[in-house]
C-alpha atoms as a PDB file:
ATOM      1  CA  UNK A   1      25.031 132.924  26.155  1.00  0.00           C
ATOM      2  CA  UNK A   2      27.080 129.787  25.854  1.00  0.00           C
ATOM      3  CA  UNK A   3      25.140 126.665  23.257  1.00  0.00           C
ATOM      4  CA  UNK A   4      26.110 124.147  26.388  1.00  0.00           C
ATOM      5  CA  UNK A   5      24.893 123.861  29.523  1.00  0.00           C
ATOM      6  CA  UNK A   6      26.137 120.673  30.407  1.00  0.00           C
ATOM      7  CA  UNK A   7      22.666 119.704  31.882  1.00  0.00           C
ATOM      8  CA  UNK A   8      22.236 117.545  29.314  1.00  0.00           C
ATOM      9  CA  UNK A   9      25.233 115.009  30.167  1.00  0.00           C
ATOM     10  CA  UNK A  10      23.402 112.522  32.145  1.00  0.00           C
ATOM     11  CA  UNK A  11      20.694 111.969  29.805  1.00  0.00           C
ATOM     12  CA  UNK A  12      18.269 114.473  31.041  1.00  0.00           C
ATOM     13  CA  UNK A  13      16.756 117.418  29.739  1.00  0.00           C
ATOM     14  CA  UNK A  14      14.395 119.899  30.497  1.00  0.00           C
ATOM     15  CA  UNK A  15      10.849 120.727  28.585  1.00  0.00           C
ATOM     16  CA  UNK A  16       9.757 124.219  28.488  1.00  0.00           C
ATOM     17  CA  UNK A  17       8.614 125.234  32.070  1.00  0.00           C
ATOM     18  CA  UNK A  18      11.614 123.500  33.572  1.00  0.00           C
ATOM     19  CA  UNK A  19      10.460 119.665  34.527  1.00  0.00           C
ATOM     20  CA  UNK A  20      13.439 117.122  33.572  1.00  0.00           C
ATOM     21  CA  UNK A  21      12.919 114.039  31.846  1.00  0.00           C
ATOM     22  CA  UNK A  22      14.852 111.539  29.937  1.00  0.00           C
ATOM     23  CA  UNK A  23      16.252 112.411  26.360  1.00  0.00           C
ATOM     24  CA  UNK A  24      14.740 109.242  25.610  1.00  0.00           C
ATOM     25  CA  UNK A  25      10.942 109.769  26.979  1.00  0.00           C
ATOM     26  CA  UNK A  26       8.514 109.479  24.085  1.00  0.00           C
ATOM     27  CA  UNK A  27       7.638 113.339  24.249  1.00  0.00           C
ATOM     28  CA  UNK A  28      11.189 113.794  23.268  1.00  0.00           C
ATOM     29  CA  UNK A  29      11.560 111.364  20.575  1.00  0.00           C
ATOM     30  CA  UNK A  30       8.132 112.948  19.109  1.00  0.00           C
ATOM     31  CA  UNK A  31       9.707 116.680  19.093  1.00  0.00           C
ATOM     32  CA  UNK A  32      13.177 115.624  18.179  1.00  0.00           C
ATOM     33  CA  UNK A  33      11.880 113.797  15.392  1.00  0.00           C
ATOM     34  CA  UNK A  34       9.770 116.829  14.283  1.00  0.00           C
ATOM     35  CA  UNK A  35      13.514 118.738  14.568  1.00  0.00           C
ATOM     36  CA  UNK A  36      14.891 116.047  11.973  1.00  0.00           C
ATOM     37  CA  UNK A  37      11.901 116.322   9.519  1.00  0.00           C
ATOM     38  CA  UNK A  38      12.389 120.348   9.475  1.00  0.00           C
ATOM     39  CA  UNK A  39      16.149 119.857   9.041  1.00  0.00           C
ATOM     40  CA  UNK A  40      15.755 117.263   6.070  1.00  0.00           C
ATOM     41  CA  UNK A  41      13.029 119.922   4.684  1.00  0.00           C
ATOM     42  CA  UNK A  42      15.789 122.264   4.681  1.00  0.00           C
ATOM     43  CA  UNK A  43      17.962 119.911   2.232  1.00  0.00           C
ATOM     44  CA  UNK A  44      14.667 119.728   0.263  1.00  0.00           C
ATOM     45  CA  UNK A  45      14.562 123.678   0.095  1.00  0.00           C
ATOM     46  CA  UNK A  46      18.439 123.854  -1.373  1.00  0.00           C
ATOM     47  CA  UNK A  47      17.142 121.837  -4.088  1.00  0.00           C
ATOM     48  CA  UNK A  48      14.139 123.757  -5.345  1.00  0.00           C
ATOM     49  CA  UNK A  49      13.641 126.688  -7.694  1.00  0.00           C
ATOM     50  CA  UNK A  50      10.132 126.983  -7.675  1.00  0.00           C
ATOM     51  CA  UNK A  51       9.536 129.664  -5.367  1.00  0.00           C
ATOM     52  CA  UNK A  52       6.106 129.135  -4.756  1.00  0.00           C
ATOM     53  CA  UNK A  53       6.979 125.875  -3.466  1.00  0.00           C
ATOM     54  CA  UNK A  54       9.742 127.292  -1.528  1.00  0.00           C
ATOM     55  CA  UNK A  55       6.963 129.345   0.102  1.00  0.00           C
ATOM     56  CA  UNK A  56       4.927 126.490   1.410  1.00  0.00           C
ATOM     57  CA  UNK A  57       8.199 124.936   2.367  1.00  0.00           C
ATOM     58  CA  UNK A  58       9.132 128.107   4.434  1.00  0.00           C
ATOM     59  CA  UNK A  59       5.466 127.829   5.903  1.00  0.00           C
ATOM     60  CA  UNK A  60       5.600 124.157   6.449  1.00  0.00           C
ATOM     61  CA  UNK A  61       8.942 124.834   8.431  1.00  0.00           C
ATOM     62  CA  UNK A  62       7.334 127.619  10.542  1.00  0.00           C
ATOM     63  CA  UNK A  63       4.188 124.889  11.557  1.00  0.00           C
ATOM     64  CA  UNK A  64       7.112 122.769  12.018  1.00  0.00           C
ATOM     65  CA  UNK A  65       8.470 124.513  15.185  1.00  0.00           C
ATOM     66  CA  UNK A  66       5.138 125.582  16.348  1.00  0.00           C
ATOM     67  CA  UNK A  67       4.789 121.462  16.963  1.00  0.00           C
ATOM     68  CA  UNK A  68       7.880 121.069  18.154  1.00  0.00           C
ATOM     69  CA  UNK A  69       7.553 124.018  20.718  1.00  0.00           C
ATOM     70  CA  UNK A  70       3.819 122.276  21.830  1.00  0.00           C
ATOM     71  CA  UNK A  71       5.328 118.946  21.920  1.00  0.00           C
ATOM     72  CA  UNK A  72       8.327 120.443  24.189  1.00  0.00           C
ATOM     73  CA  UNK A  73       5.906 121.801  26.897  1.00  0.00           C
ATOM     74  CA  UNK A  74       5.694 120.397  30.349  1.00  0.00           C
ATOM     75  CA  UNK A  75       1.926 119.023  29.899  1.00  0.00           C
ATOM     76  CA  UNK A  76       1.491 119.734  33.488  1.00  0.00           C
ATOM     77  CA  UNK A  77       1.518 123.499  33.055  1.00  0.00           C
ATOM     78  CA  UNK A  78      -0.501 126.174  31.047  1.00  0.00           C
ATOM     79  CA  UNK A  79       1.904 127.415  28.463  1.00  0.00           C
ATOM     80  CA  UNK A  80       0.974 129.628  25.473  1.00  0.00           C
ATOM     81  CA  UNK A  81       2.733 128.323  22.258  1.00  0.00           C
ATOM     82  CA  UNK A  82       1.407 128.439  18.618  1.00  0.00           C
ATOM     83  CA  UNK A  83      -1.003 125.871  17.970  1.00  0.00           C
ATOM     84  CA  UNK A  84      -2.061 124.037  14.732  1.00  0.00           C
ATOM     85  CA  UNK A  85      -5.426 124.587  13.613  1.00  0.00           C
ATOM     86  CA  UNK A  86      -7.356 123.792  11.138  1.00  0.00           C
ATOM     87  CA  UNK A  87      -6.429 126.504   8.697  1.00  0.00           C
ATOM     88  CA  UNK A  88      -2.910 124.730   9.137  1.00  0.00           C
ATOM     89  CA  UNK A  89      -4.303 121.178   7.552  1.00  0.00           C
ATOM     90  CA  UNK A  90      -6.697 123.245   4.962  1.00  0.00           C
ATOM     91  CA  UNK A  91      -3.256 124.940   3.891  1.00  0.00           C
ATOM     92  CA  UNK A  92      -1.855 121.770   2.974  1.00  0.00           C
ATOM     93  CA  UNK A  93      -4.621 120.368   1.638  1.00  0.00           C
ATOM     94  CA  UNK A  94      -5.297 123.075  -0.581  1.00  0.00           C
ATOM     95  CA  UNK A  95      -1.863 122.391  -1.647  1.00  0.00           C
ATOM     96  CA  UNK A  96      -2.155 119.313  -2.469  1.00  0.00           C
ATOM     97  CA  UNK A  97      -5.123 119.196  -4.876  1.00  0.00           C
ATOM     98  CA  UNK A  98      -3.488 122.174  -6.527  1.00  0.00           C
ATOM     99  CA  UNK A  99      -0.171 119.527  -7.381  1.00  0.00           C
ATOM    100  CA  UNK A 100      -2.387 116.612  -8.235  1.00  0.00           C
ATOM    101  CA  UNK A 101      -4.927 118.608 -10.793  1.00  0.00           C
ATOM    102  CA  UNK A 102      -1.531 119.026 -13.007  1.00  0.00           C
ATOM    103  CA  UNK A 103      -0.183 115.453 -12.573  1.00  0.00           C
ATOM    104  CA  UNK A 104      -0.913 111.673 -14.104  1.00  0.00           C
ATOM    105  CA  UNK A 105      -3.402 110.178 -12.052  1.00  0.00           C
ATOM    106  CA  UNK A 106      -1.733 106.863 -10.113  1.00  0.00           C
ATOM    107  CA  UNK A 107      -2.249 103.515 -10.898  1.00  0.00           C
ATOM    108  CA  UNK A 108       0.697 101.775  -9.447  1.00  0.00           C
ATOM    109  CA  UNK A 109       3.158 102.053  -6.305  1.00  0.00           C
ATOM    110  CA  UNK A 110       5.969 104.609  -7.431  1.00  0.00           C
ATOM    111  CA  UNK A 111       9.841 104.133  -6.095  1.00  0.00           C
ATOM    112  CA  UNK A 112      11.315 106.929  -4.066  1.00  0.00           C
ATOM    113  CA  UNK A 113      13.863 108.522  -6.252  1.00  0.00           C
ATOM    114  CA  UNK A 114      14.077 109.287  -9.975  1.00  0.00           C
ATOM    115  CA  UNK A 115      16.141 112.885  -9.343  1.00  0.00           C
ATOM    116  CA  UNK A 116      17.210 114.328  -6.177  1.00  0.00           C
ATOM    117  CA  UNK A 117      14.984 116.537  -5.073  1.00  0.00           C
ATOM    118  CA  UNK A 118      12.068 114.555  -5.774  1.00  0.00           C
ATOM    119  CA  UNK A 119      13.923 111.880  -3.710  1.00  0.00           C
ATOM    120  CA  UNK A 120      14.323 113.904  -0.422  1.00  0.00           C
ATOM    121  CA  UNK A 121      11.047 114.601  -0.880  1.00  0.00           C
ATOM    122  CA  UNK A 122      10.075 111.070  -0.323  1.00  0.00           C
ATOM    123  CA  UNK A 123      12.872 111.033   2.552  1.00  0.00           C
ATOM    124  CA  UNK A 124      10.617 113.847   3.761  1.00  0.00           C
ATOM    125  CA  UNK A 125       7.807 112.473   3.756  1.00  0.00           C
ATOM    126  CA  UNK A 126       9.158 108.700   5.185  1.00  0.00           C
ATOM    127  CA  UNK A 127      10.250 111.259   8.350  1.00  0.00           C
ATOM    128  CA  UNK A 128       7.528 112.788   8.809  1.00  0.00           C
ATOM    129  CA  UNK A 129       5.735 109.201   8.903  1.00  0.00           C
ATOM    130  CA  UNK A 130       8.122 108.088  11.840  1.00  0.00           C
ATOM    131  CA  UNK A 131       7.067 111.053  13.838  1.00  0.00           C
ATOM    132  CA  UNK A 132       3.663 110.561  13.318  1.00  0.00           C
ATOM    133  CA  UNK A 133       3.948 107.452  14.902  1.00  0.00           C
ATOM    134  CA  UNK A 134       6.316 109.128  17.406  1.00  0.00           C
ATOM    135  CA  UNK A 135       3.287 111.318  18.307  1.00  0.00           C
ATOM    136  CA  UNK A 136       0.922 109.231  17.914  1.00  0.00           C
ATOM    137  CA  UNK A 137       2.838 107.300  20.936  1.00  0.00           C
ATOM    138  CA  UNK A 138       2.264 110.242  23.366  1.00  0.00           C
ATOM    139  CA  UNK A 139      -1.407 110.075  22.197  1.00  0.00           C
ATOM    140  CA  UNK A 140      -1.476 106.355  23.729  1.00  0.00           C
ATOM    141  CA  UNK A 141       0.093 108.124  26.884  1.00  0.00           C
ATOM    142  CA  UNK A 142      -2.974 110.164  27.183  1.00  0.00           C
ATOM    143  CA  UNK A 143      -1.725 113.541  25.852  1.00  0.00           C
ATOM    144  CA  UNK A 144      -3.479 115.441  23.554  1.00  0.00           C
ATOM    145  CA  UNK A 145      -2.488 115.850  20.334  1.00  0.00           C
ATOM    146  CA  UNK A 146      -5.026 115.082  17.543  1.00  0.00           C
ATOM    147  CA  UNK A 147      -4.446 118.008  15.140  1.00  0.00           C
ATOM    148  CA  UNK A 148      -0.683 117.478  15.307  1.00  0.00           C
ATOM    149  CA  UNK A 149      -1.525 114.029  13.842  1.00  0.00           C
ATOM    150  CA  UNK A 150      -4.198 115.127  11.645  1.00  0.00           C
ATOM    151  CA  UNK A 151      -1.605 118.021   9.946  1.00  0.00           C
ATOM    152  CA  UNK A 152       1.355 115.153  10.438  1.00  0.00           C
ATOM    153  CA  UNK A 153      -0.703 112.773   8.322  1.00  0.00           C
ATOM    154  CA  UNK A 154      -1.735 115.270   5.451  1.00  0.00           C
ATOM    155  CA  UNK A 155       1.872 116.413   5.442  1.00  0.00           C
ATOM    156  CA  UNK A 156       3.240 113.123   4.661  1.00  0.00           C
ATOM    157  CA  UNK A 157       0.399 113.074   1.622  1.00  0.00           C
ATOM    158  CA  UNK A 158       1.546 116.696   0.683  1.00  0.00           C
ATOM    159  CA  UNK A 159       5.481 115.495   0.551  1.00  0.00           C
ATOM    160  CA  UNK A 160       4.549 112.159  -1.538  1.00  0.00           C
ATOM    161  CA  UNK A 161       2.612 114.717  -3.945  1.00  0.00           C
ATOM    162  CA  UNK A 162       5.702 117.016  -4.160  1.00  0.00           C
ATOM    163  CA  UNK A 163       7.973 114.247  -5.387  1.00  0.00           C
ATOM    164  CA  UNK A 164       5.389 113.311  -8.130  1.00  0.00           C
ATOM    165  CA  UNK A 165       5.357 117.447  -8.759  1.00  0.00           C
ATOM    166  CA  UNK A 166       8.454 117.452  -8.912  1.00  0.00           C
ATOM    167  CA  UNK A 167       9.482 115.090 -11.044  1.00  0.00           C
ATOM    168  CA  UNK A 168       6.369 116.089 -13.413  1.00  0.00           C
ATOM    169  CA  UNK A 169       7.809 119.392 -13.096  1.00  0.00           C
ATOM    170  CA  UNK A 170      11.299 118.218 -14.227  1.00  0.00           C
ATOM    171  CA  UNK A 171       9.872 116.340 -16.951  1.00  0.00           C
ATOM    172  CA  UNK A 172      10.715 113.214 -15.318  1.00  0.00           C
ATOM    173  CA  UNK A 173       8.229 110.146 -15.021  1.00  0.00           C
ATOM    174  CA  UNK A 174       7.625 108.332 -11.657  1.00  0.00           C
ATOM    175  CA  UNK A 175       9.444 105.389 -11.246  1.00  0.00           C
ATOM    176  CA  UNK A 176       6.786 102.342 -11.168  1.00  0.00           C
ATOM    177  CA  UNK A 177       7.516  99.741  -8.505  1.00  0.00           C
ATOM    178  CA  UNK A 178       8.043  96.153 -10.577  1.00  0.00           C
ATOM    179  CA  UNK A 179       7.083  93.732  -8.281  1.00  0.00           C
ATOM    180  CA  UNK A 180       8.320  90.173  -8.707  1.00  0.00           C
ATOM    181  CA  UNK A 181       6.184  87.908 -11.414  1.00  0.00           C
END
């Protein structure tokens, strides 16, 4: 099987049960931009030795296309994809109060950066913010997607907690935002 098609050249494409719409329709934008999140995720990955966090990584990436398969489904039609649950937000969660028990507690805005994994972390996590929004769009177009926001939303607090955990783990401080005087 051949990559192209060429049904994509006049700006259409098709979701999963065959309807065509625009490569710029919201739905599209919303899965495309879950795409870019899981491929920036992947330059996070190269980066890390800690193979439990590689682990959640590798699970976060697998939730990853189970959104992006939902959010590629003709909402029209009955189609049985992996869904998020609530199991999928608890993960993360879980995760996250596991990082912060072992870091300084926060008293001041922190700069993305510092070292580089710790910064595409916070790339991440900026990503994952835009397609929040990006869902949360389709939301105002009267689809349903609540727990892809919900897990969306504690995903972009899991990522800034990695690039704290990271940099903690590195030995590294956060970088404090100075704000002008």
């Amino acid at each position: 099987m051949k990559i192209y098609t060429k049904q994509g050249d006049k700006g259409m494409t098709s979701l999963i049960g065959g309807r065509r719409i625009s490569k710029h329709d919201v739905r599209i934008e919303a899965y495309g931009t879950i795409d870019e999140l899981n491929s920036h995720i992947g330059l996070l990955l190269v980066h890390i030795e800690n193979k439990n966090i590689c682990n959640s990584l590798f699970e976060i990436q697998n939730r990853l296309f189970d959104i992006g398969s939902t959010l590629a489904c003709d909402p029209q039609k009955s189609m049985s994809v992996p869904q998020i649950d609530n199991e999928d937000i608890n993960f993360l969660e879980i995760l996250i109060d596991q990082m912060e028990e072992t870091l300084p507690s926060l008293k001041n805005f922190i700069l993305p950066g510092g070292n580089l994994p710790s910064a595409q972390a916070h790339v991440c996590r900026t990503v994952c913010r835009r397609a929040e929004r990006r869902v949360t769009a389709l939301e105002d177009e009267g689809a349903s997607a609540q727990l892809i926001v919900q897990y969306l939303n504690r995903l972009s607090d899991y990522l800034f907690v990695l690039s704290r955990f990271i940099s903690n783990e590195m030995g590294m401080s956060d970088v404090i935002w100075s704000g002008k005087s």
